[in-house]
C-alpha atoms as a PDB file:
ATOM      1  CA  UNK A   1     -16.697  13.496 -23.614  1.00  0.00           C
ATOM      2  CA  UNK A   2     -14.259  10.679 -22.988  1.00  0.00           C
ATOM      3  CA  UNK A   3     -15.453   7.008 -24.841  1.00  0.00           C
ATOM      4  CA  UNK A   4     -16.138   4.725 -22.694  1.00  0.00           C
ATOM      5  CA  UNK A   5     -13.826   1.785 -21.624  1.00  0.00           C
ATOM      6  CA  UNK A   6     -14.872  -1.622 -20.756  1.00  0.00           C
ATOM      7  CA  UNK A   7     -12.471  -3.057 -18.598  1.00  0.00           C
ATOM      8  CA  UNK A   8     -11.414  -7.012 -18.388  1.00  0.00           C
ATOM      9  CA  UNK A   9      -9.656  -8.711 -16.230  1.00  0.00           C
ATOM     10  CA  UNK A  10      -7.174 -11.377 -17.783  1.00  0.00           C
ATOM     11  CA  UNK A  11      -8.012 -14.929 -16.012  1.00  0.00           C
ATOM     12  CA  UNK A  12      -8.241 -17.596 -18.038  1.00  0.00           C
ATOM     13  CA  UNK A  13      -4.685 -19.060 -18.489  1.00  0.00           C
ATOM     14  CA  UNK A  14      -3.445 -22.540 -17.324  1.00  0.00           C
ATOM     15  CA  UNK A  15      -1.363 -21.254 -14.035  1.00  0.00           C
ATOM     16  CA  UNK A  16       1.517 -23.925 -15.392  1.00  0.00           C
ATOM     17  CA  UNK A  17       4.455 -21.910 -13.283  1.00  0.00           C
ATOM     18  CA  UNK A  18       1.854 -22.325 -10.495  1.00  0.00           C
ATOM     19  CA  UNK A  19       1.783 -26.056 -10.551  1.00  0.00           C
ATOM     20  CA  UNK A  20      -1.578 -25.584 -12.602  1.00  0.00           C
ATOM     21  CA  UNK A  21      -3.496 -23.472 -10.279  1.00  0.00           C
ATOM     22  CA  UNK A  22      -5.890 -21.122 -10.794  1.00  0.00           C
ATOM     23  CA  UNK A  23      -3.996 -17.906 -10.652  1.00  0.00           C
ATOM     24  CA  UNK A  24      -6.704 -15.150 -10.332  1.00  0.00           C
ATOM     25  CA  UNK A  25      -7.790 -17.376  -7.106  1.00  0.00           C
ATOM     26  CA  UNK A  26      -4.454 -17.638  -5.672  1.00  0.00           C
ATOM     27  CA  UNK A  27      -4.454 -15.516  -1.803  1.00  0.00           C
ATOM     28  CA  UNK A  28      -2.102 -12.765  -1.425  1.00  0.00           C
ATOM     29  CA  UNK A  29      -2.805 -11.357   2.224  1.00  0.00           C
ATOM     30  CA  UNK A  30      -5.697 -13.475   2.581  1.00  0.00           C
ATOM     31  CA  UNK A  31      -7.182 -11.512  -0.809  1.00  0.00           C
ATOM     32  CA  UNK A  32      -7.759 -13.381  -4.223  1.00  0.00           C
ATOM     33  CA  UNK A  33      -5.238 -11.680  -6.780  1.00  0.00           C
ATOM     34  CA  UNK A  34      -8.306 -11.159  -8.766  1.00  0.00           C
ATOM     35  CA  UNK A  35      -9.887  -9.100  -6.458  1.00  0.00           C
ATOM     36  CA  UNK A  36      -7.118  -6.849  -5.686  1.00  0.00           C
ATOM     37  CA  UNK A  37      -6.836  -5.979  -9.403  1.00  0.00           C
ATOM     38  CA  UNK A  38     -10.698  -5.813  -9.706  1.00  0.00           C
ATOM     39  CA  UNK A  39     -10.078  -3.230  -6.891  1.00  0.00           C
ATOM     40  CA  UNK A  40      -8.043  -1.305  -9.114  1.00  0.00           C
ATOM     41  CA  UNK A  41      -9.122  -1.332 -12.485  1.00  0.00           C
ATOM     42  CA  UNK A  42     -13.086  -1.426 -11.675  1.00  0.00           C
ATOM     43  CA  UNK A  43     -12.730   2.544 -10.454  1.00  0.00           C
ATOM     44  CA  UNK A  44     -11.203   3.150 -13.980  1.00  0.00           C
ATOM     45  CA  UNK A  45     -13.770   1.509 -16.419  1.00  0.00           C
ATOM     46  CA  UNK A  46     -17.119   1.757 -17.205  1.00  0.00           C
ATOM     47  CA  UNK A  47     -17.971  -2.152 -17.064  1.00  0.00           C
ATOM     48  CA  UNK A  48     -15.231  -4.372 -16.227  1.00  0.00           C
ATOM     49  CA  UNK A  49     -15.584  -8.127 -17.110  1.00  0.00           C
ATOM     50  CA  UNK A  50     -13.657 -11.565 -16.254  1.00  0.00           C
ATOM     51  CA  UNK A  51     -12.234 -13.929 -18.773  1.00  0.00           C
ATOM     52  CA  UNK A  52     -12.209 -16.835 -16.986  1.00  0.00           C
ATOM     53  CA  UNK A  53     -12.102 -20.602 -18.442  1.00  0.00           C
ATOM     54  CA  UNK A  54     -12.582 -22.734 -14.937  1.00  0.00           C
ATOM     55  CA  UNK A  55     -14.119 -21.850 -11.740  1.00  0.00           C
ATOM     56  CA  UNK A  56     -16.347 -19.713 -13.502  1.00  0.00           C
ATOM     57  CA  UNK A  57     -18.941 -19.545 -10.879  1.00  0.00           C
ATOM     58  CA  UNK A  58     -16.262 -18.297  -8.625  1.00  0.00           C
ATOM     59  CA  UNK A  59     -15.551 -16.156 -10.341  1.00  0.00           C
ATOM     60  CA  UNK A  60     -19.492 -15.113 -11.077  1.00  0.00           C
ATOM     61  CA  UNK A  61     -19.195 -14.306  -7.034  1.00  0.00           C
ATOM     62  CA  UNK A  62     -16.915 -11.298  -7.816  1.00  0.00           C
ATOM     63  CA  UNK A  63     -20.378  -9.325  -9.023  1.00  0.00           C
ATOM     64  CA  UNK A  64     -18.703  -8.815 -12.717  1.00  0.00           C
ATOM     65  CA  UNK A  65     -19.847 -11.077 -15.624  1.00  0.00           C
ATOM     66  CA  UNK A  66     -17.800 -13.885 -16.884  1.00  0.00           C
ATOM     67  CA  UNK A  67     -16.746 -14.364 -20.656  1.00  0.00           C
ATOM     68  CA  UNK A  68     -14.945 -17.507 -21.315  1.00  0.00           C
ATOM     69  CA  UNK A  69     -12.382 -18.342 -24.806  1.00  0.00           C
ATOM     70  CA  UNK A  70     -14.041 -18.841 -27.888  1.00  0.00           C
ATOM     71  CA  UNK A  71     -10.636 -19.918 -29.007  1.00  0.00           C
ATOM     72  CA  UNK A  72     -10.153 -23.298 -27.942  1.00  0.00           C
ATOM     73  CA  UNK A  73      -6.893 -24.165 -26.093  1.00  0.00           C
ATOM     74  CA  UNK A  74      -6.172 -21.745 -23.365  1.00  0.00           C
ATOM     75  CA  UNK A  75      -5.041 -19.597 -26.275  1.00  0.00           C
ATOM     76  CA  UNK A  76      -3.730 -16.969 -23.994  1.00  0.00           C
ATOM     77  CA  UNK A  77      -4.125 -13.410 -23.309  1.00  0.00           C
ATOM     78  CA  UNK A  78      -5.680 -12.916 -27.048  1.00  0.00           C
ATOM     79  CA  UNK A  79      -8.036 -15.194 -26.852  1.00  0.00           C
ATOM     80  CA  UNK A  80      -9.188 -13.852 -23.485  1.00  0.00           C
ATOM     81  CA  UNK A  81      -9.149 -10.211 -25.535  1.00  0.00           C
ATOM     82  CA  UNK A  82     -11.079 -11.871 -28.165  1.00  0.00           C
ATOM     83  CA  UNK A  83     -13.900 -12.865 -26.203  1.00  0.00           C
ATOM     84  CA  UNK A  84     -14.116  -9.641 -24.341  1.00  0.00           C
ATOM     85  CA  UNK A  85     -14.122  -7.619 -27.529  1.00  0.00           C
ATOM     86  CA  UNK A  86     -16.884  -9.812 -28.749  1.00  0.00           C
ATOM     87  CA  UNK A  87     -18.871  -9.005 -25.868  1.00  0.00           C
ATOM     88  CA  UNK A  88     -18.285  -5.509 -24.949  1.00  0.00           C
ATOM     89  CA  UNK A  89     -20.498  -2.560 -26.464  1.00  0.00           C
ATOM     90  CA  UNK A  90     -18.114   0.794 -25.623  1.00  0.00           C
ATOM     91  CA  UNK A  91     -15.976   1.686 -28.150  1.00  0.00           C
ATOM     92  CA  UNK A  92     -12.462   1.097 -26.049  1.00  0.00           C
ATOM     93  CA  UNK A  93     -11.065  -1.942 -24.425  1.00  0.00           C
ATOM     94  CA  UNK A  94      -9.011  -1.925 -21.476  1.00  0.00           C
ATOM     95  CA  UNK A  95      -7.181  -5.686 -20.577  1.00  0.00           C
ATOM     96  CA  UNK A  96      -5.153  -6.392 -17.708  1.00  0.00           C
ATOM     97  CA  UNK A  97      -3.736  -9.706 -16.445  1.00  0.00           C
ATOM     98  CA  UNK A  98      -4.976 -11.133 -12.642  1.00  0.00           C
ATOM     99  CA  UNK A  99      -1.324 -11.387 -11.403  1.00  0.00           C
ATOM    100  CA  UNK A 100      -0.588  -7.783 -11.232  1.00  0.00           C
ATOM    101  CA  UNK A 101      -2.297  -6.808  -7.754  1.00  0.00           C
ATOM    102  CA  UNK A 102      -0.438  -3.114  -8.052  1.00  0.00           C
ATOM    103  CA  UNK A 103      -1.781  -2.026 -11.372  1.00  0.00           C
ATOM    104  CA  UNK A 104      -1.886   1.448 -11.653  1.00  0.00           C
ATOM    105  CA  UNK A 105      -4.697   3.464 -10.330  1.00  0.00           C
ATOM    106  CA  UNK A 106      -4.195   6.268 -13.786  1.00  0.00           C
ATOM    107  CA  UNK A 107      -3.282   2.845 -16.484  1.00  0.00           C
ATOM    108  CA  UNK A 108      -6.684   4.063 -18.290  1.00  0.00           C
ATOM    109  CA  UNK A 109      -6.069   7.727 -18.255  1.00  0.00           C
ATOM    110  CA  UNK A 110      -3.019   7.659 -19.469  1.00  0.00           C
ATOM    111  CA  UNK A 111      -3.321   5.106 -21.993  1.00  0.00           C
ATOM    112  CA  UNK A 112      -6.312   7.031 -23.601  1.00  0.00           C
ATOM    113  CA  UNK A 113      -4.667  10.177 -24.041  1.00  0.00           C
ATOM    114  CA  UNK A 114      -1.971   8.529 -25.470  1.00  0.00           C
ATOM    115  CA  UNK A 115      -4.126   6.457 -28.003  1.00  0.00           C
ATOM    116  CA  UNK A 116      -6.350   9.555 -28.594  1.00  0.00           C
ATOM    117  CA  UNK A 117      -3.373  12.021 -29.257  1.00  0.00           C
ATOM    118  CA  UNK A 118      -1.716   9.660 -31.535  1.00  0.00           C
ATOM    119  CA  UNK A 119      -4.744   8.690 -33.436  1.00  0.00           C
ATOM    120  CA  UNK A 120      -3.496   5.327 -32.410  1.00  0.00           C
ATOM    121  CA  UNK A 121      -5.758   1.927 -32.223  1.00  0.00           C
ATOM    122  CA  UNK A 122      -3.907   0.665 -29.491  1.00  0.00           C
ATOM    123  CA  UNK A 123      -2.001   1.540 -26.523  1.00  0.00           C
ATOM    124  CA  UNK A 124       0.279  -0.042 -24.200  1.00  0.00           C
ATOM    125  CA  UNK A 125       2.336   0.828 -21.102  1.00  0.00           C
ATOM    126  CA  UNK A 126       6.438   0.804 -21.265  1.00  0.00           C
ATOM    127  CA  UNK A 127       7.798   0.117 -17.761  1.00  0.00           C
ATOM    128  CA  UNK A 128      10.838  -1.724 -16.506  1.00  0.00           C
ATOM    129  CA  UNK A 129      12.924  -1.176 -19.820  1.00  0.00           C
ATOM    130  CA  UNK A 130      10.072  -3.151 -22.110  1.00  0.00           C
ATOM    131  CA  UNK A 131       6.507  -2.934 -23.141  1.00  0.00           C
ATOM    132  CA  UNK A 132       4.068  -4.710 -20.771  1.00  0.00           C
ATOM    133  CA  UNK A 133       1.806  -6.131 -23.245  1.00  0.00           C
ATOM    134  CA  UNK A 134      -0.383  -8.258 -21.122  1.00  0.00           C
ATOM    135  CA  UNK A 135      -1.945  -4.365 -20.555  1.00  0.00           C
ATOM    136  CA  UNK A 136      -3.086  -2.757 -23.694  1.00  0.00           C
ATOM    137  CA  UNK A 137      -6.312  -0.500 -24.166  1.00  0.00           C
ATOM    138  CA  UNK A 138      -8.042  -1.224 -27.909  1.00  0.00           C
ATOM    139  CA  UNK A 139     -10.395  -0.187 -29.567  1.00  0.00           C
ATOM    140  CA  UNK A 140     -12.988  -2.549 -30.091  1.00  0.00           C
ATOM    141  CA  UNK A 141     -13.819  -2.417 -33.566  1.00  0.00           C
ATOM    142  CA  UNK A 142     -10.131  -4.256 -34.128  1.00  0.00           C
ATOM    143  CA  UNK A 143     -12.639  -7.555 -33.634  1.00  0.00           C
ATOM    144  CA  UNK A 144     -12.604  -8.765 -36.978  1.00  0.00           C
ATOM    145  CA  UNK A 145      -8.496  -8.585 -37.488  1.00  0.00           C
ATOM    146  CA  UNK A 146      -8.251 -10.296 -34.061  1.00  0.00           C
ATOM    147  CA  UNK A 147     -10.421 -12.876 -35.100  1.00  0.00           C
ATOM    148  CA  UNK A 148      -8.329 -13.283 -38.086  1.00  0.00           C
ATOM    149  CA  UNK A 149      -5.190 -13.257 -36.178  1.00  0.00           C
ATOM    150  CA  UNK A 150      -6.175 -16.329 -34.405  1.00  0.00           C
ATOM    151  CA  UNK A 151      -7.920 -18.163 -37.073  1.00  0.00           C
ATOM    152  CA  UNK A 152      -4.039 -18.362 -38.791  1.00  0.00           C
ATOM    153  CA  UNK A 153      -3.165 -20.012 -35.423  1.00  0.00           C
ATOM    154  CA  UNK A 154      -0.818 -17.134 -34.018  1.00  0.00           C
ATOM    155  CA  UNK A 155      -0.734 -16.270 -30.407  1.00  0.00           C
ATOM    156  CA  UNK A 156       1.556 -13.899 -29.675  1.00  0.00           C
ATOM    157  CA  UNK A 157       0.996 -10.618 -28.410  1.00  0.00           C
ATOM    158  CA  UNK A 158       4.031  -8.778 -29.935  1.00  0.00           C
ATOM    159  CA  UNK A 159       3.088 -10.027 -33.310  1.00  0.00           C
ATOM    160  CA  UNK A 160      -0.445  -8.619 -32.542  1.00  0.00           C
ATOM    161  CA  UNK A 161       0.306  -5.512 -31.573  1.00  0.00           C
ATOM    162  CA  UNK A 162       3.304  -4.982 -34.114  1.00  0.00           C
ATOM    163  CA  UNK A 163       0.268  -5.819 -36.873  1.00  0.00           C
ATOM    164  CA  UNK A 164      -1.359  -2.408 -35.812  1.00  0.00           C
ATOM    165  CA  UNK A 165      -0.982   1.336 -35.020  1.00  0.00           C
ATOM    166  CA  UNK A 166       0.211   1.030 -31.326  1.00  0.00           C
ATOM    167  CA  UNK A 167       1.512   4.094 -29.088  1.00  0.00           C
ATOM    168  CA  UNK A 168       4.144   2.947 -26.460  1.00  0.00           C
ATOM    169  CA  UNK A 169       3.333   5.085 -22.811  1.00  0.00           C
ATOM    170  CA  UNK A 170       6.037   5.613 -20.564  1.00  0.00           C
ATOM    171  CA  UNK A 171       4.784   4.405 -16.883  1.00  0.00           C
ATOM    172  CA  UNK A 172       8.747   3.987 -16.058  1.00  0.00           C
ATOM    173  CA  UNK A 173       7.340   6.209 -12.698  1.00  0.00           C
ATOM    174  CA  UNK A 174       5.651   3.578 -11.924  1.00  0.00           C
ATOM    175  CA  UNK A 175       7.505   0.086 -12.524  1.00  0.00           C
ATOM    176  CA  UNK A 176       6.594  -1.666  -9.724  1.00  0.00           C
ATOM    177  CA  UNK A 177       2.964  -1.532 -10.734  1.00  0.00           C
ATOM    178  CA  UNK A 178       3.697  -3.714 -13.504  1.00  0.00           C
ATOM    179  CA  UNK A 179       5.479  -6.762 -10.886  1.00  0.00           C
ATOM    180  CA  UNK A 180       3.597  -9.419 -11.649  1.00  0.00           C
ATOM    181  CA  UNK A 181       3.135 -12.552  -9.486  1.00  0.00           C
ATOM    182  CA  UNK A 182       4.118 -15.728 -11.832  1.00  0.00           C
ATOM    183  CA  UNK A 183       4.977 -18.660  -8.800  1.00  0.00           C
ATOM    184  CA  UNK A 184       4.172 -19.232  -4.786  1.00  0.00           C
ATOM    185  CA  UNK A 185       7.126 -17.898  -4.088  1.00  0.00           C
ATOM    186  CA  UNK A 186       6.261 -14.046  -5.873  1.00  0.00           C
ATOM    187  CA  UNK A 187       3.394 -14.604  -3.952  1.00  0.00           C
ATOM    188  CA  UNK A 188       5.352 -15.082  -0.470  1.00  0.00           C
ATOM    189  CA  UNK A 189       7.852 -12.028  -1.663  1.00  0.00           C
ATOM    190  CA  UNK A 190       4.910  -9.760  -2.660  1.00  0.00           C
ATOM    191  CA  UNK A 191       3.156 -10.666   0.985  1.00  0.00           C
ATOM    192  CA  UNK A 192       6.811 -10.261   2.981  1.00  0.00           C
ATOM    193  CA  UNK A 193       6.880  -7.018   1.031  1.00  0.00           C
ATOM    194  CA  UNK A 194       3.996  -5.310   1.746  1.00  0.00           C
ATOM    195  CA  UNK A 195       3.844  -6.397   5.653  1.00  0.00           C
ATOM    196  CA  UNK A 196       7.080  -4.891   5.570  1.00  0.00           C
ATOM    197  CA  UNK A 197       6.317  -2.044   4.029  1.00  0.00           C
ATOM    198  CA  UNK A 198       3.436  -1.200   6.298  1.00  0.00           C
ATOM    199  CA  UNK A 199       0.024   1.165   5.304  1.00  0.00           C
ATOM    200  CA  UNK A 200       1.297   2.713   3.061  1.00  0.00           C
ATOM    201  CA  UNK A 201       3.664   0.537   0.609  1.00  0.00           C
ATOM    202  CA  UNK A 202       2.799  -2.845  -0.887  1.00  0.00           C
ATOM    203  CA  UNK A 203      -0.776  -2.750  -2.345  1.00  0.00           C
ATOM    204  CA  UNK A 204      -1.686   0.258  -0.652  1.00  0.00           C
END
């Protein structure tokens, strides 16, 4: 039997490209970006969680449970992987960020057999020519080294994940999964898109 995956949505930064809003809340198509990943990644998981540092009750209304940054600072995506780890009881991890509405709909298949085969303790997806690191599946028992990692007052993903055994995935078949929407105007491209596109392009 497969281990089980608890999946968490990535919500909690400060939205500074966006003028300081709250990204995850942010409408694409009259849909909170939050929801459209929760969409996607909730059919994947076994328990999916938000990390969320504002609107939390807002966030509440999306029916999964909130974990907020233990790290103080809007840390970044760590910290937000931090406080999921500390919370989650299955034995695998699954982050991805709240501006990436087109995730894709196999990111935990794939990254398990990848992490399983190479006896790896993490795994992230390789699309668009470089590693999208905001997406990683860990195992969960890398707590105490996270917590470590932050205590010395590093942030940085690649530092992270270059500290560990990590497996690369090729999801180059799927790059535009990985688009992710940073400013108002992705947001207006990613909307002209889609209506363009029709049924069965854009988020579809």
């Amino acid at each position: 039997m497969s281990a089980a995956i608890t999946g968490v949505i990535l919500a909690g930064g400060e939205g500074r490209r966006m003028g300081g809003a709250d990204k995850g809340l942010q409408l694409l198509n009259g849909q909170p970006l939050v929801q459209l990943v929760l969409e996607r990644l909730q059919p994947q998981v076994d328990v999916l969680l938000i990390s969320a540092n504002r609107n939390l009750e807002r966030y509440a209304g999306f029916g999964c449970r909130v974990v907020t940054d233990t790290t103080p600072g809007f840390a970044g995506p760590l910290a937000g992987l931090q406080a999921a780890m500390a919370r989650a009881t299955t034995p695998l991890l699954l982050s991805a960020p709240c501006d990436s509405p087109q995730l894709p709909v196999d990111l935990a298949e794939r990254l398990r057999a990848a992490l399983v085969a190479a006896g790896a303790e993490l795994a992230v997806p390789r699309a668009c020519g470089r590693v999208q690191r905001a997406f990683c599946l860990a195992r969960r028992d890398l707590l105490p080294r996270l917590d470590a990692f932050l205590a010395g007052g590093d942030r940085r993903l690649g530092l992270w994940h270059e500290s560990l055994h990590t497996v690369e995935v090729d999801f180059e078949d799927q790059d535009v999964a990985f688009d992710n929407l940073n400013s108002t105007a992705d947001l207006g491209r990613m909307a002209a898109g889609s209506a363009t596109a029709g049924p069965a392009g854009g988020l579809a």
